[in-house]
PDB file of N, CA and C in Angstrom:
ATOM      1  N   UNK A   1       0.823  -1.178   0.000  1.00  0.00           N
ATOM      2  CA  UNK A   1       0.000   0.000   0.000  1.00  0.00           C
ATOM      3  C   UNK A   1       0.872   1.248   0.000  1.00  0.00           C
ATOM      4  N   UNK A   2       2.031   1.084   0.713  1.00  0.00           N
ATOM      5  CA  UNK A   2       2.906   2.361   0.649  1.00  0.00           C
ATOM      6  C   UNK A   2       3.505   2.952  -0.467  1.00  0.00           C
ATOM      7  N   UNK A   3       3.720   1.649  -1.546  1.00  0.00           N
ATOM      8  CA  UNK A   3       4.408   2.017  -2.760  1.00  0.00           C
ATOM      9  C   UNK A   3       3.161   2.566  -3.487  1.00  0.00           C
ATOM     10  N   UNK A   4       2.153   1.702  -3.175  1.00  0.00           N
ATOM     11  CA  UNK A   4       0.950   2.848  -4.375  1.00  0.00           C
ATOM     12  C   UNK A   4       0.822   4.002  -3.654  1.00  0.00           C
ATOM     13  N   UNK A   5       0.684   4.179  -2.758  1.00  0.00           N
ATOM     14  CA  UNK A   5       0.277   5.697  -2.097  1.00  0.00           C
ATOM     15  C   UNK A   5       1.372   6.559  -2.596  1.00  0.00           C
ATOM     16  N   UNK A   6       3.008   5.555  -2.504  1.00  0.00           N
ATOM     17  CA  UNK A   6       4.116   7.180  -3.010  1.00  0.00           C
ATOM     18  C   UNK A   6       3.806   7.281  -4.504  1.00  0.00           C
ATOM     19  N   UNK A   7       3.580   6.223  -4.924  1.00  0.00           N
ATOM     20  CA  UNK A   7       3.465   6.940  -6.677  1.00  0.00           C
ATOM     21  C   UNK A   7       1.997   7.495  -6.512  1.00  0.00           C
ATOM     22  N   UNK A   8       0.951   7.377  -6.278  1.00  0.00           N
ATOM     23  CA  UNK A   8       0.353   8.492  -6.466  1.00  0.00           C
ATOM     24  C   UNK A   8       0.826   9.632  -5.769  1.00  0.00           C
ATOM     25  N   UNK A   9       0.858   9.752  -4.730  1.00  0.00           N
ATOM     26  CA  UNK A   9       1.604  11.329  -4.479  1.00  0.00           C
ATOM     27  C   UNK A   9       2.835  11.519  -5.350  1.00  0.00           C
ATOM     28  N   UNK A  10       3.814  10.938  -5.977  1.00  0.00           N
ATOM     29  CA  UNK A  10       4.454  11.724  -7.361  1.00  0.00           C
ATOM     30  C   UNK A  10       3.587  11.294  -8.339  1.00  0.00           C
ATOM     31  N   UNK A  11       2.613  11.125  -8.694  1.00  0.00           N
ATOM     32  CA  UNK A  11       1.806  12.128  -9.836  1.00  0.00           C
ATOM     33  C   UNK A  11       1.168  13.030  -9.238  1.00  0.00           C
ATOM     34  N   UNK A  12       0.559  13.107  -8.001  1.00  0.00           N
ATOM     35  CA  UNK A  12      -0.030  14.240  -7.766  1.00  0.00           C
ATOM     36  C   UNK A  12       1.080  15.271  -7.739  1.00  0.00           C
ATOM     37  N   UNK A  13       2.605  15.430  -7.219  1.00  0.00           N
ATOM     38  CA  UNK A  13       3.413  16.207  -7.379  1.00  0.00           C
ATOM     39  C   UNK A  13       3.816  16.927  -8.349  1.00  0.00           C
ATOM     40  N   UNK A  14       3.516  15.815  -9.832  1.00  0.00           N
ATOM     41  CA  UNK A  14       4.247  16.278 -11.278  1.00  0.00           C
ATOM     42  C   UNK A  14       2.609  16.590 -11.746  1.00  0.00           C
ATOM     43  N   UNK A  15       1.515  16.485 -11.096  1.00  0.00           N
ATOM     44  CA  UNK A  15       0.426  17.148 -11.747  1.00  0.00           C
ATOM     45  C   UNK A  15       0.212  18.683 -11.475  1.00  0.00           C
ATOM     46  N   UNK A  16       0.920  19.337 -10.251  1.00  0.00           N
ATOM     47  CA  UNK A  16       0.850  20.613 -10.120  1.00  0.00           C
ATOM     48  C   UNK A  16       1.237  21.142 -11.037  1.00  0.00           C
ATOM     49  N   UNK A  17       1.718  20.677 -12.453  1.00  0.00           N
ATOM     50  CA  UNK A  17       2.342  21.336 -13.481  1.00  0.00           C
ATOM     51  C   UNK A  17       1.942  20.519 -14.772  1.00  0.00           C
ATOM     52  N   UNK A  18       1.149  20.920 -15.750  1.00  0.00           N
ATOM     53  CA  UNK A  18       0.689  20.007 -16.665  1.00  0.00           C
ATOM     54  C   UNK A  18       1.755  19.695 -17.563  1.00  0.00           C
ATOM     55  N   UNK A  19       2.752  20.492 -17.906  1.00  0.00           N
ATOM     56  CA  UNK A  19       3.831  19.999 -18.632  1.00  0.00           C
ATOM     57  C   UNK A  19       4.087  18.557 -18.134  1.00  0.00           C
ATOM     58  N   UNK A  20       4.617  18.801 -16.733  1.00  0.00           N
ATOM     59  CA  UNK A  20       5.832  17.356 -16.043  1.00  0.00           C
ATOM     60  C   UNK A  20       4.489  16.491 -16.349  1.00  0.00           C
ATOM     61  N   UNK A  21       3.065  16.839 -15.734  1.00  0.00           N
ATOM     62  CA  UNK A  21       2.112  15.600 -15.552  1.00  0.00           C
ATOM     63  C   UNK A  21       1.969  14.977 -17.153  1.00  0.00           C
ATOM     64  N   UNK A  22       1.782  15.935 -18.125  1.00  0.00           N
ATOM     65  CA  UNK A  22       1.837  14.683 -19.067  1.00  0.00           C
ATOM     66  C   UNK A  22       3.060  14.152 -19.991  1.00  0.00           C
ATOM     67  N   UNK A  23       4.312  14.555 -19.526  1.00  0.00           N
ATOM     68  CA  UNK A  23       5.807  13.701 -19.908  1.00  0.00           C
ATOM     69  C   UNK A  23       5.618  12.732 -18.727  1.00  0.00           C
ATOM     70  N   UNK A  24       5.063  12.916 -17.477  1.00  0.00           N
ATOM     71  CA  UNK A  24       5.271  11.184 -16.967  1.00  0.00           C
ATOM     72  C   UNK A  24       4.014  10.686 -17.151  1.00  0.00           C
ATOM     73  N   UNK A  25       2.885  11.216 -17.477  1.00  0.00           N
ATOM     74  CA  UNK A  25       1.900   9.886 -18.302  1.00  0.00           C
ATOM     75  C   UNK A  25       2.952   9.304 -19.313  1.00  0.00           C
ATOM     76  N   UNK A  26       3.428   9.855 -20.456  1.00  0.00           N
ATOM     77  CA  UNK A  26       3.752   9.224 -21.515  1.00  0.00           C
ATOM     78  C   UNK A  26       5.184   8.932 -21.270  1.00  0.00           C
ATOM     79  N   UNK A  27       5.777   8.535 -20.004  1.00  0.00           N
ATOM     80  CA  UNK A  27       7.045   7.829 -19.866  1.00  0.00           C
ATOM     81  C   UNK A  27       7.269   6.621 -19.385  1.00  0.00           C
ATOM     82  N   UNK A  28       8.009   6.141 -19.472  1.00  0.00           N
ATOM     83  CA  UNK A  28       7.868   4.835 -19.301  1.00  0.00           C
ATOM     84  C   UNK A  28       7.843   4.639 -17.604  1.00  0.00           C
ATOM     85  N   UNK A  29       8.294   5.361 -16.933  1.00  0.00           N
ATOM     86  CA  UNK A  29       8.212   5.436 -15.240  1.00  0.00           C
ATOM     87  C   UNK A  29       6.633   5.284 -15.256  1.00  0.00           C
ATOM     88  N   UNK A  30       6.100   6.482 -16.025  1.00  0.00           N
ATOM     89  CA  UNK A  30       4.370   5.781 -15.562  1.00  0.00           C
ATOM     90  C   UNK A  30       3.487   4.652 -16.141  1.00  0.00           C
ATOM     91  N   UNK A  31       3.942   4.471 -17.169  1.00  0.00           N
ATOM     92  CA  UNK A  31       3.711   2.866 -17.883  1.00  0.00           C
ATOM     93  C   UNK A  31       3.859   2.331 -16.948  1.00  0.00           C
ATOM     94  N   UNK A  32       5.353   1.625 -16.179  1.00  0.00           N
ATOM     95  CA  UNK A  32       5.484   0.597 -15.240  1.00  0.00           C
ATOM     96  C   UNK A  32       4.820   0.655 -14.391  1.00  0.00           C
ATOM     97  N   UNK A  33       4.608   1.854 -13.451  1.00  0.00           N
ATOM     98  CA  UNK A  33       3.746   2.210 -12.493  1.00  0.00           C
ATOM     99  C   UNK A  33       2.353   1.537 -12.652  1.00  0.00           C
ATOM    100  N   UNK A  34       1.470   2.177 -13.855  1.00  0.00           N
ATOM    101  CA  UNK A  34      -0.005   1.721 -13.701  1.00  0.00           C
ATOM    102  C   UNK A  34       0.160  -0.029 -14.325  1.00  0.00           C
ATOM    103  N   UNK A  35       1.389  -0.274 -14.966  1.00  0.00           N
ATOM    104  CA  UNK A  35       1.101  -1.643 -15.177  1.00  0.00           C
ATOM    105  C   UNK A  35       1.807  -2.480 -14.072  1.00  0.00           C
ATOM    106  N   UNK A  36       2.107  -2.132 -13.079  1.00  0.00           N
ATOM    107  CA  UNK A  36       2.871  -3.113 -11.884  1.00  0.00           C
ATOM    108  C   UNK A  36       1.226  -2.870 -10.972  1.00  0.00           C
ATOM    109  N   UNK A  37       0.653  -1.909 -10.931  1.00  0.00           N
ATOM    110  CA  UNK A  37      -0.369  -1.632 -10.148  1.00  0.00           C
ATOM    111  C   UNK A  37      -1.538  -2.532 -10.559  1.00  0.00           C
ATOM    112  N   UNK A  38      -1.930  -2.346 -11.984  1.00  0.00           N
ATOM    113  CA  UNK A  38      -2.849  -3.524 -12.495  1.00  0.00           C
ATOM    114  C   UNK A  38      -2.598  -4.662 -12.431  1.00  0.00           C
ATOM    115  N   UNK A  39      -1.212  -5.294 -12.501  1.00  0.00           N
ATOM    116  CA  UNK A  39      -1.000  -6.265 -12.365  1.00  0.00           C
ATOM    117  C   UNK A  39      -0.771  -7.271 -11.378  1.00  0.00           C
ATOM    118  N   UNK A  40      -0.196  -6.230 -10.396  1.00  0.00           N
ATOM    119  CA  UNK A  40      -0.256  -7.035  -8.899  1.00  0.00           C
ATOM    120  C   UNK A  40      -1.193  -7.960  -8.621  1.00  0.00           C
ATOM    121  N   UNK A  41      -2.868  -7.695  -8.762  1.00  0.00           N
ATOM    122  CA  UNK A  41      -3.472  -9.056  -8.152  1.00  0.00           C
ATOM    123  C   UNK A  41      -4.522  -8.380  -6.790  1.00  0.00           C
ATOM    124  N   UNK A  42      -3.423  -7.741  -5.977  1.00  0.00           N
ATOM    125  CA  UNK A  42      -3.778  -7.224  -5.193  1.00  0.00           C
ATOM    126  C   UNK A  42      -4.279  -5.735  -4.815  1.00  0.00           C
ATOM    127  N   UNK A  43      -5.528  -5.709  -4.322  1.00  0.00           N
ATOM    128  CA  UNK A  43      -5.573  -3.793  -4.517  1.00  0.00           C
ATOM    129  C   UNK A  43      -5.792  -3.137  -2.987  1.00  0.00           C
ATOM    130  N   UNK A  44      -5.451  -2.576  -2.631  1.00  0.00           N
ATOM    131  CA  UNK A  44      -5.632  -1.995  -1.355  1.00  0.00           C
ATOM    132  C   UNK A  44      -7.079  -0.834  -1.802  1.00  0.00           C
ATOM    133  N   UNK A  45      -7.031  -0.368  -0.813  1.00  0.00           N
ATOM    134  CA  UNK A  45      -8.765   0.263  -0.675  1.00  0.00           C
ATOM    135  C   UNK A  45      -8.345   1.746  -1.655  1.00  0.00           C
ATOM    136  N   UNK A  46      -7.031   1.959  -1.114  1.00  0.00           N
ATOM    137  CA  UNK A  46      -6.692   3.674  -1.620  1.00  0.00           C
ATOM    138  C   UNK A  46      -6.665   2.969  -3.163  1.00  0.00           C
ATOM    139  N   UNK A  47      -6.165   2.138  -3.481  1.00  0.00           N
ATOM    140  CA  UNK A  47      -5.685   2.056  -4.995  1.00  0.00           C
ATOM    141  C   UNK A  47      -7.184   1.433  -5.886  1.00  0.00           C
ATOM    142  N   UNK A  48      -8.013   0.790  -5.136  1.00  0.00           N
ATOM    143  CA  UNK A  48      -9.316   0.320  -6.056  1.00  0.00           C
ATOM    144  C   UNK A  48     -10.181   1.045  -6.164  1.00  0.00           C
ATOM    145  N   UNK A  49     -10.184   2.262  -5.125  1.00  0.00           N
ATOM    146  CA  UNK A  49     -10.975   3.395  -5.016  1.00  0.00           C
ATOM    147  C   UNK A  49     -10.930   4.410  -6.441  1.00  0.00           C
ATOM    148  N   UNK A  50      -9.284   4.794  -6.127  1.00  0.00           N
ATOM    149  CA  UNK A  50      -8.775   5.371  -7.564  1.00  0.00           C
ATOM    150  C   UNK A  50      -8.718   4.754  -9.079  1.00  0.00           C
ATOM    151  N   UNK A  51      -8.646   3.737  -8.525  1.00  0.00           N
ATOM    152  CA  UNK A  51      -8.881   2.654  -9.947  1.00  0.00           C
ATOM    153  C   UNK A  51     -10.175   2.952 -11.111  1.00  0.00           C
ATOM    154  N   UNK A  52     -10.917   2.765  -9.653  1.00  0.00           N
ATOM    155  CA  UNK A  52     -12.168   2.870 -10.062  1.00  0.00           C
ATOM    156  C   UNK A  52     -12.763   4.320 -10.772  1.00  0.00           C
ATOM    157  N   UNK A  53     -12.354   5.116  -9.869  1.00  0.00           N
ATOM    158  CA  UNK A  53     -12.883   6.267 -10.980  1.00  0.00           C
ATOM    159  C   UNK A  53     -11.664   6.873 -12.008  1.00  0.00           C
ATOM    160  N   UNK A  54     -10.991   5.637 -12.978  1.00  0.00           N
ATOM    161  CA  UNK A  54     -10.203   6.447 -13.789  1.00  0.00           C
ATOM    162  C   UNK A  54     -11.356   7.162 -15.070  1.00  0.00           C
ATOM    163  N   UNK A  55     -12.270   6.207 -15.289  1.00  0.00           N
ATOM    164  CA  UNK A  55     -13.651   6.385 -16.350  1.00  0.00           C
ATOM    165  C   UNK A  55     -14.264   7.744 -15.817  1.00  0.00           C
ATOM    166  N   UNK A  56     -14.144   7.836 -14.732  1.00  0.00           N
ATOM    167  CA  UNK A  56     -14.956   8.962 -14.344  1.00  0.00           C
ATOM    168  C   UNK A  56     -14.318  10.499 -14.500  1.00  0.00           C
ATOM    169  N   UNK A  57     -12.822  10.069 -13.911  1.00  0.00           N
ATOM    170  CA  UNK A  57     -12.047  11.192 -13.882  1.00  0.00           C
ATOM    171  C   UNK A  57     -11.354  11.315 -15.706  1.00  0.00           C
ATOM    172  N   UNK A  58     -11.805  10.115 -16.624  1.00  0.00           N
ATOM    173  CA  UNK A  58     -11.234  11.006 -18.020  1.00  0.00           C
ATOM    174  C   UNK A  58     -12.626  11.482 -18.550  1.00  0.00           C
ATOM    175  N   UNK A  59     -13.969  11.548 -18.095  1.00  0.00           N
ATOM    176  CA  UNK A  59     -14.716  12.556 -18.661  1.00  0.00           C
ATOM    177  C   UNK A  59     -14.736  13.918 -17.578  1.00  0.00           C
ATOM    178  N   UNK A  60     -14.404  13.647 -17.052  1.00  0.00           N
ATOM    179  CA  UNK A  60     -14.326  15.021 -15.622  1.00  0.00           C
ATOM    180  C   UNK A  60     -13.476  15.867 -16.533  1.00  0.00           C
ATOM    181  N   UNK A  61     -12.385  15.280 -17.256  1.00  0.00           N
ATOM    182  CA  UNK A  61     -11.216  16.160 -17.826  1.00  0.00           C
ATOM    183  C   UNK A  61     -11.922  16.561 -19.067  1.00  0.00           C
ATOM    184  N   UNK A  62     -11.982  15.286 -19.804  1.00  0.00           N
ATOM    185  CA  UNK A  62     -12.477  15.488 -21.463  1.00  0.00           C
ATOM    186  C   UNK A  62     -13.356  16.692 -21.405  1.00  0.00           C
ATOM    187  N   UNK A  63     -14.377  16.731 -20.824  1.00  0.00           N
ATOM    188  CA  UNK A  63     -15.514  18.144 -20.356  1.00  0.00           C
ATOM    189  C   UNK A  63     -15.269  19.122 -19.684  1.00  0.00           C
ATOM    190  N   UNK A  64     -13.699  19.136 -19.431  1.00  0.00           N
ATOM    191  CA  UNK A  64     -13.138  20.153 -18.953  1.00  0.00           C
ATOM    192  C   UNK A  64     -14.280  20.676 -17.199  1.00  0.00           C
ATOM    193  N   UNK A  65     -14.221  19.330 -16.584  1.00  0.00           N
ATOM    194  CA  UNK A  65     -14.590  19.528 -15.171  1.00  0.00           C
ATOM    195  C   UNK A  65     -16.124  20.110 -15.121  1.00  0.00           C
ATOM    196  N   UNK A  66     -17.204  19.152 -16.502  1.00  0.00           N
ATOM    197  CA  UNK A  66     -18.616  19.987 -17.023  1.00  0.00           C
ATOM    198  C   UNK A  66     -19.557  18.074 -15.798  1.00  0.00           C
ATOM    199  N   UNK A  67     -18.611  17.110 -16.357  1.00  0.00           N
ATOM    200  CA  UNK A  67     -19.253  15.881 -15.869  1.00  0.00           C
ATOM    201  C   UNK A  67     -18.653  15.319 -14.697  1.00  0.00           C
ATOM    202  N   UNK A  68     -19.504  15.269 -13.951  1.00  0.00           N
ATOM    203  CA  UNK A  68     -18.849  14.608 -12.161  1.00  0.00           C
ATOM    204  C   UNK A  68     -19.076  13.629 -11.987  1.00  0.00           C
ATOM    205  N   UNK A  69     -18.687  12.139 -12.279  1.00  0.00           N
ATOM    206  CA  UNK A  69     -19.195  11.146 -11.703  1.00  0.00           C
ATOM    207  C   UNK A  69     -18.842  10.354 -10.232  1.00  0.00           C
ATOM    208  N   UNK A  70     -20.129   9.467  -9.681  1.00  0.00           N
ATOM    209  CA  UNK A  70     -20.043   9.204  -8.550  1.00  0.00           C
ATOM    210  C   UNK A  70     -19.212   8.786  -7.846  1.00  0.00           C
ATOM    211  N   UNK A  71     -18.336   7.726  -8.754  1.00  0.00           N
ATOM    212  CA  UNK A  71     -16.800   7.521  -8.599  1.00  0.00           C
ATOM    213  C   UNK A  71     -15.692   8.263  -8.363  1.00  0.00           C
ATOM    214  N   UNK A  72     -16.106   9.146  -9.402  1.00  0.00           N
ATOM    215  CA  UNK A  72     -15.020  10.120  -9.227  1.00  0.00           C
ATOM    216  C   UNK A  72     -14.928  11.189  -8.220  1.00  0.00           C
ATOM    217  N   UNK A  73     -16.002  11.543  -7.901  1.00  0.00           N
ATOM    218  CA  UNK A  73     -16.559  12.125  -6.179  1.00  0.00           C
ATOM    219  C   UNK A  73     -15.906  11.652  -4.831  1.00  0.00           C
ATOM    220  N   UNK A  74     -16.527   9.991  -5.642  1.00  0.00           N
ATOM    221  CA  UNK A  74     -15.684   8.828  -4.243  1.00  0.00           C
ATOM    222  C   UNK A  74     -13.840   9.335  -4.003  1.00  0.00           C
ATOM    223  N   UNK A  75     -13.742   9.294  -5.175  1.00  0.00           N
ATOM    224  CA  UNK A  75     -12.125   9.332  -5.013  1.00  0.00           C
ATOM    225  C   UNK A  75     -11.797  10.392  -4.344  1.00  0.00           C
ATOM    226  N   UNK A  76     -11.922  11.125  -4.847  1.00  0.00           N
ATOM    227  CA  UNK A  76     -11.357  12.931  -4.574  1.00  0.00           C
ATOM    228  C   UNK A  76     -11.607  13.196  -3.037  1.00  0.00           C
ATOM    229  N   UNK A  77     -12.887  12.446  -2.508  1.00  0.00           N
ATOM    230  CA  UNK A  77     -13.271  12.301  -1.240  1.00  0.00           C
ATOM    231  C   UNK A  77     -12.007  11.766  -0.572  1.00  0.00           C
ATOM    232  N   UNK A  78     -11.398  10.512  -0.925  1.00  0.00           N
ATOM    233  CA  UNK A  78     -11.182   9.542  -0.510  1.00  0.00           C
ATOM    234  C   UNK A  78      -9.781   9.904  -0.022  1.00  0.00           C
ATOM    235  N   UNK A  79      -8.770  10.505  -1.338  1.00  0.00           N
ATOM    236  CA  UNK A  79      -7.915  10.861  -1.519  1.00  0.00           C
ATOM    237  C   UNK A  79      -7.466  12.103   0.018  1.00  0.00           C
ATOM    238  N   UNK A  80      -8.375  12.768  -0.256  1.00  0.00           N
ATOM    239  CA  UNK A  80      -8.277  13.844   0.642  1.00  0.00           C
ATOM    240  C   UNK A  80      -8.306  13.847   2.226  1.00  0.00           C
ATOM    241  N   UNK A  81      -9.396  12.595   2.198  1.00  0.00           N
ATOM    242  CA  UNK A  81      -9.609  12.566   3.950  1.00  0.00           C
ATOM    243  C   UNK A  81      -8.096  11.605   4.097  1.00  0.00           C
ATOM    244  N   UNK A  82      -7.723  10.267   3.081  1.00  0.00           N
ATOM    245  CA  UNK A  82      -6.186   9.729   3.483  1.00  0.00           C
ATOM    246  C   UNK A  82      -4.694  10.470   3.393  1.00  0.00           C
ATOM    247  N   UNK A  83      -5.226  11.986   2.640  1.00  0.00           N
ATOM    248  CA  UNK A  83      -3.750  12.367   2.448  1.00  0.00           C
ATOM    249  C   UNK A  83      -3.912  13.783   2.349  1.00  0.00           C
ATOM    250  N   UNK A  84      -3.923  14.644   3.573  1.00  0.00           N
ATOM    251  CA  UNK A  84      -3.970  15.842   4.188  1.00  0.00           C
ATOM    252  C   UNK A  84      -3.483  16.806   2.969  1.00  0.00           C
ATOM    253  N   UNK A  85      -2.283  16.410   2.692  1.00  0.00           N
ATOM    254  CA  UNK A  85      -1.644  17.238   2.004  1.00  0.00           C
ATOM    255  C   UNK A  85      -1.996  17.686   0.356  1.00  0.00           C
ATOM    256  N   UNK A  86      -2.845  16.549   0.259  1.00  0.00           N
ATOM    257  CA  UNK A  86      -3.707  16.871  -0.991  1.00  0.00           C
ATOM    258  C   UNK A  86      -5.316  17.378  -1.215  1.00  0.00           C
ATOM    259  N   UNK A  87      -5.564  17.966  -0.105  1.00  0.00           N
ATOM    260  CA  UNK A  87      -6.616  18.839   0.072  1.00  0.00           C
ATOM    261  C   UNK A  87      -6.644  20.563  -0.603  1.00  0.00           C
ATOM    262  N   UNK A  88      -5.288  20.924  -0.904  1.00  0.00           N
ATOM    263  CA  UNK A  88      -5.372  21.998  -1.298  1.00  0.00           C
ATOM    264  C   UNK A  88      -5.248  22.116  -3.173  1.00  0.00           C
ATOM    265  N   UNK A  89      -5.156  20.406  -3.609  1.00  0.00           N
ATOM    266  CA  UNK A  89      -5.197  20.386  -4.588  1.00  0.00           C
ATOM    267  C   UNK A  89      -6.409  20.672  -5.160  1.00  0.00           C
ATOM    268  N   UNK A  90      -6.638  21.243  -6.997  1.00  0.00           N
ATOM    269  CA  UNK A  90      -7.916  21.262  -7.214  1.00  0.00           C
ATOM    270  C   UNK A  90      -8.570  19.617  -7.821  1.00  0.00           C
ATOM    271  N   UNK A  91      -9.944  19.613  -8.253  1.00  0.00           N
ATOM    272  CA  UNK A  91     -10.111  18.608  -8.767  1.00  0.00           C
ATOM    273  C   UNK A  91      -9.834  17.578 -10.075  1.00  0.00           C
ATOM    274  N   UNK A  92      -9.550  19.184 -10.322  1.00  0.00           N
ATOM    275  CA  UNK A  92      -9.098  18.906 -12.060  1.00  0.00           C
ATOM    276  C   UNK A  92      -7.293  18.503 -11.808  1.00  0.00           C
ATOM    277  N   UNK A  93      -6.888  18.909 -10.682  1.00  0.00           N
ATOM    278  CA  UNK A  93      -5.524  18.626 -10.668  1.00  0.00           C
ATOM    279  C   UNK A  93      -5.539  16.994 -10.367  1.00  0.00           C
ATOM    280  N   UNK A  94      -6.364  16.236  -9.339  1.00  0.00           N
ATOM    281  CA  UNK A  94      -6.422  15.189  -8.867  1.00  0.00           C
ATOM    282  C   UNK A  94      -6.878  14.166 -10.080  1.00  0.00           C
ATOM    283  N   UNK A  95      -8.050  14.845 -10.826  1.00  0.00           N
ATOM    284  CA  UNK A  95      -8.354  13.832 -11.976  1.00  0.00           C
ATOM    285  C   UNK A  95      -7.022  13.443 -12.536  1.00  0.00           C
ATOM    286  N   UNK A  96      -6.354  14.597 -13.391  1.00  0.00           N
ATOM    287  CA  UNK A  96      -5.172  14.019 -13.775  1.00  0.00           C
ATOM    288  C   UNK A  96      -4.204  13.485 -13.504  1.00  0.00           C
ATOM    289  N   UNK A  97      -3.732  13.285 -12.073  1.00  0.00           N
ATOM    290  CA  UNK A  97      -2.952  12.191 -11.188  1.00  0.00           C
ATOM    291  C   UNK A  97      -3.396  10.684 -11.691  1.00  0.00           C
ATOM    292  N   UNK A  98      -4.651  10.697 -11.057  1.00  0.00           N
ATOM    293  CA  UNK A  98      -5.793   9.912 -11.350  1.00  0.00           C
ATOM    294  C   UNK A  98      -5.517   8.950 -12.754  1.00  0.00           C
ATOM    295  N   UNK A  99      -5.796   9.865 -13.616  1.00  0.00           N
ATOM    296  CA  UNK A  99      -5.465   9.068 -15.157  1.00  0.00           C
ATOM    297  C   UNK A  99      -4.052   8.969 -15.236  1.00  0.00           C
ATOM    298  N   UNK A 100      -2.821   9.721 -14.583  1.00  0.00           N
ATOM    299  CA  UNK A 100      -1.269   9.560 -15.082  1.00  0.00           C
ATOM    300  C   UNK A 100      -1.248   8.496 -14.264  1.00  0.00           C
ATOM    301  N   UNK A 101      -2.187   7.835 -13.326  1.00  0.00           N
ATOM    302  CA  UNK A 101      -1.447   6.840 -12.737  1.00  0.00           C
ATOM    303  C   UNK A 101      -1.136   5.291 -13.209  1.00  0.00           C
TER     304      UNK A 101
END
């Protein structure tokens, strides 16, 4: 659970900046990432939570933050009450963590 929690907090880190956030979507550091994460087998609550609203959080983006889904609510919730420090993020910043992960 610790290793998914630090890579999402470095995408949430390289999402404060949309440049870095989408050179590590499209690098291979975040390839391995979401494919060691899918692949594990195993999901902890923080990581199936986020999992779950990646569908939600790429129309949150695609609509430029017009469509909210319930999932994606869940997360942002979720995210925030487990990790203090990402409360001052916006939503649109978290979606895209979200999908770089």
């Amino acid at each position: 659970m610790r290793i998914h929690s630090f890579a999402l907090l470095a995408c949430l880190a390289l999402a404060a900046s949309p440049a870095a956030a989408s050179s590590f979507a499209g690098s291979s550091a975040g390839t391995s990432a979401a494919g060691s994460s899918a692949s594990s087998g195993s999901t902890s609550g923080d990581d199936k939570i986020v999992h779950q609203a990646r569908d939600d959080a790429a129309g949150f983006v695609a609509s430029d933050g017009a469509i909210r889904g319930a999932m994606l609510e869940a997360a942002l919730r979720h995210l925030r009450e487990r990790h203090p420090e990402l409360r001052a993020r916006s939503d649109m910043q978290l979606a895209r963590a979200i999908l770089a992960q």
